[in-house]
C-alpha atoms as a PDB file:
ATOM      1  CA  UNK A   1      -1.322  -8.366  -2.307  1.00  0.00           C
ATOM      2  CA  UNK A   2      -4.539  -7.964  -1.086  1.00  0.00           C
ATOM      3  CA  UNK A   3      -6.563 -11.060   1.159  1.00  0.00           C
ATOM      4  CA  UNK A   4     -10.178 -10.700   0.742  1.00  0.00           C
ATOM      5  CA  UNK A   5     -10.259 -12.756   3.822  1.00  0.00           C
ATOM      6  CA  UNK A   6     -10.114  -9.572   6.026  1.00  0.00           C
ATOM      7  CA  UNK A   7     -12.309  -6.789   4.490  1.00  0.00           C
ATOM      8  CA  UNK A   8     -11.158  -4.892   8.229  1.00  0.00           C
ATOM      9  CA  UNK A   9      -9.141  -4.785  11.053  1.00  0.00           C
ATOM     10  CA  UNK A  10      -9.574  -4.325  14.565  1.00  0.00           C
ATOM     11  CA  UNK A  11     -11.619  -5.974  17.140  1.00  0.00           C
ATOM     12  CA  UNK A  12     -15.303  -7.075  17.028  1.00  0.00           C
ATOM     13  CA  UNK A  13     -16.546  -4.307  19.868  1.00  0.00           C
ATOM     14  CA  UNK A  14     -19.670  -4.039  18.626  1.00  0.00           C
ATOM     15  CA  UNK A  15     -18.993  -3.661  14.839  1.00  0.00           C
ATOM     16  CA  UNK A  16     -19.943  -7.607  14.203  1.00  0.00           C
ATOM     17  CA  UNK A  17     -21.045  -7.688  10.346  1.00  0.00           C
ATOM     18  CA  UNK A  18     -18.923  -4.071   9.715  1.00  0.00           C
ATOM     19  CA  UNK A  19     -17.674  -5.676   6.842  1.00  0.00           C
ATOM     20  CA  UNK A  20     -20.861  -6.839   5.157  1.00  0.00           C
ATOM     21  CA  UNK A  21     -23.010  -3.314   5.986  1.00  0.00           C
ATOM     22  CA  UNK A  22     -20.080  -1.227   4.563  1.00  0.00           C
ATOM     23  CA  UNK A  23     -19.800  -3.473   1.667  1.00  0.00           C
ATOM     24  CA  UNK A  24     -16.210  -5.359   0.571  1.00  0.00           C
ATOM     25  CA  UNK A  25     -13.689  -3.506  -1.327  1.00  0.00           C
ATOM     26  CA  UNK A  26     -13.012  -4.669  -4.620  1.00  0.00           C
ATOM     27  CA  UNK A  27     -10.112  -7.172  -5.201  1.00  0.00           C
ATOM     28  CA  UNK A  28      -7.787  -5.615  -6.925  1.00  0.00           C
ATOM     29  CA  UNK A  29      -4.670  -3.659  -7.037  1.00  0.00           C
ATOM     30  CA  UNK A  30      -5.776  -0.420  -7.526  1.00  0.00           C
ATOM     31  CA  UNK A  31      -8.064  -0.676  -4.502  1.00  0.00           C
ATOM     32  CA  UNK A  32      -5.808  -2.425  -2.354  1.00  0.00           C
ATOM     33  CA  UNK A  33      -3.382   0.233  -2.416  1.00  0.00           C
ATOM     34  CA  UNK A  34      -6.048   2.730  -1.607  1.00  0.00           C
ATOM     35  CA  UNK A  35      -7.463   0.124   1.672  1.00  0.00           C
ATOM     36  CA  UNK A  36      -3.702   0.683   3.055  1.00  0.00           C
ATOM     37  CA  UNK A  37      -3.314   4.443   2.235  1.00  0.00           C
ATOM     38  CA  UNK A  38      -6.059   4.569   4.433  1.00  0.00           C
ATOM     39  CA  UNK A  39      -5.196   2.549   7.016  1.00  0.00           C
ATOM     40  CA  UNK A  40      -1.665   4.107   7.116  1.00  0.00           C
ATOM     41  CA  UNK A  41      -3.009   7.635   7.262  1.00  0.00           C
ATOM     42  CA  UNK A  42      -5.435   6.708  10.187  1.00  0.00           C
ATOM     43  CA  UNK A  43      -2.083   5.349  11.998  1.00  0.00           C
ATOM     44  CA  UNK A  44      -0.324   8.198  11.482  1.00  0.00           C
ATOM     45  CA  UNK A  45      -3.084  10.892  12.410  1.00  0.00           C
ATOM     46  CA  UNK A  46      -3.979   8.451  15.559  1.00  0.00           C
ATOM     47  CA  UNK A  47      -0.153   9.204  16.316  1.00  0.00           C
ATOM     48  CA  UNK A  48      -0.078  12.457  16.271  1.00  0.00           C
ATOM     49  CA  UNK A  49      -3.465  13.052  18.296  1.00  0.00           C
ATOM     50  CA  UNK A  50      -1.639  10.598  20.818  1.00  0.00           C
ATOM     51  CA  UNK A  51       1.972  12.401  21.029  1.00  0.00           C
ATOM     52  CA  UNK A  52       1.152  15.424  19.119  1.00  0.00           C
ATOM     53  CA  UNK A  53       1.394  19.256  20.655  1.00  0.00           C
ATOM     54  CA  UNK A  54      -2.284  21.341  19.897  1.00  0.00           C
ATOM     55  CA  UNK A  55       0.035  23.082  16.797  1.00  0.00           C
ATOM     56  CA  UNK A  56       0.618  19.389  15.784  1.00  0.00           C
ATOM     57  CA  UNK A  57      -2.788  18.102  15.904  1.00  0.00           C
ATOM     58  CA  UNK A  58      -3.721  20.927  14.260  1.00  0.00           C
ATOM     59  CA  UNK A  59      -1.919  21.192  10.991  1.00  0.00           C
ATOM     60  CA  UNK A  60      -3.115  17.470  11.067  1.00  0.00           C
ATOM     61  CA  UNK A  61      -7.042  17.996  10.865  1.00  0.00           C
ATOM     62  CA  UNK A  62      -6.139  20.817   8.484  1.00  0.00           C
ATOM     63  CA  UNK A  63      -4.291  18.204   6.668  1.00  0.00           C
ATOM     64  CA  UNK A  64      -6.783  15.998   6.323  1.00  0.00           C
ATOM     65  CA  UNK A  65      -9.838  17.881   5.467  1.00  0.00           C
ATOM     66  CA  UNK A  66      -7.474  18.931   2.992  1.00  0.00           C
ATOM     67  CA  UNK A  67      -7.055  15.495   1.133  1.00  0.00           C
ATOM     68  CA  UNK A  68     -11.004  14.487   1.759  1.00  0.00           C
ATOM     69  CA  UNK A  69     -12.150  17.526  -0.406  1.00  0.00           C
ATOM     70  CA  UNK A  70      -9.247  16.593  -2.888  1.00  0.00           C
ATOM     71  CA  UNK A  71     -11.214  13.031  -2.591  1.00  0.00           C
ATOM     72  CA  UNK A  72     -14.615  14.737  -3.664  1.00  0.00           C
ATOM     73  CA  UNK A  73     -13.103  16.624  -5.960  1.00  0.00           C
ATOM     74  CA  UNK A  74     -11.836  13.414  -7.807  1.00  0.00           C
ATOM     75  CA  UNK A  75     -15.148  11.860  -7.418  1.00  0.00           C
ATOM     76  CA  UNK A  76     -16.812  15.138  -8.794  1.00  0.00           C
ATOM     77  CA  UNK A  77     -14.441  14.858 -11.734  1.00  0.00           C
ATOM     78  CA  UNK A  78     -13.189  18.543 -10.688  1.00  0.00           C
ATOM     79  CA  UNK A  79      -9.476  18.076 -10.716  1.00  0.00           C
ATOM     80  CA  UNK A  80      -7.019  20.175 -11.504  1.00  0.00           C
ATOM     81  CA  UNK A  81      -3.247  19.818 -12.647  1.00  0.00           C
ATOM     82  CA  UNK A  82      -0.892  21.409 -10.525  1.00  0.00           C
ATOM     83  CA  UNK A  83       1.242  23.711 -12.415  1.00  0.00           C
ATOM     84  CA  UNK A  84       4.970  22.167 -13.886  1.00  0.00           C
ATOM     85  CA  UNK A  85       7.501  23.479 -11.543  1.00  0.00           C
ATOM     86  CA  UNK A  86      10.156  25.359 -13.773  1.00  0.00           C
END
């Protein structure tokens, strides 16, 4: 479940108030998911930028601009099915 206590993780390090200029995510399910997708993703693409090889790391960025302009797309309201595999 989500804790509205902790809008972000991480140390202060100059981001005091990061929380209230980015705005709080809403409480619910839905969006709480979505707060640890993205923390999970950063995790694992911090990983592989750590340990990675250069083919690694990039198949990663590819990767991930991949799923932002999926995310844009969803905003725009421009997405597509992918076909039924037979």
């Amino acid at each position: 479940m989500y804790d509205d206590r902790y809008p972000h993780h991480g140390g202060h390090g100059g981001r005091r108030g990061y929380g209230r200029q980015a705005g709080r995510w809403p409480v619910n399910e839905a969006s709480a998911g979505l707060h640890q997708a993205i923390h999970s993703t950063a995790a694992a693409a911090r990983q592989v930028a750590l340990n990675g090889d250069p083919d690694g790391t990039a198949k990663a960025t590819t990767l991930l601009n991949e799923a932002r302009t999926k995310l844009y797309r969803l905003l725009a309201g421009d997405v597509q099915e992918p076909p039924t595999p037979r």
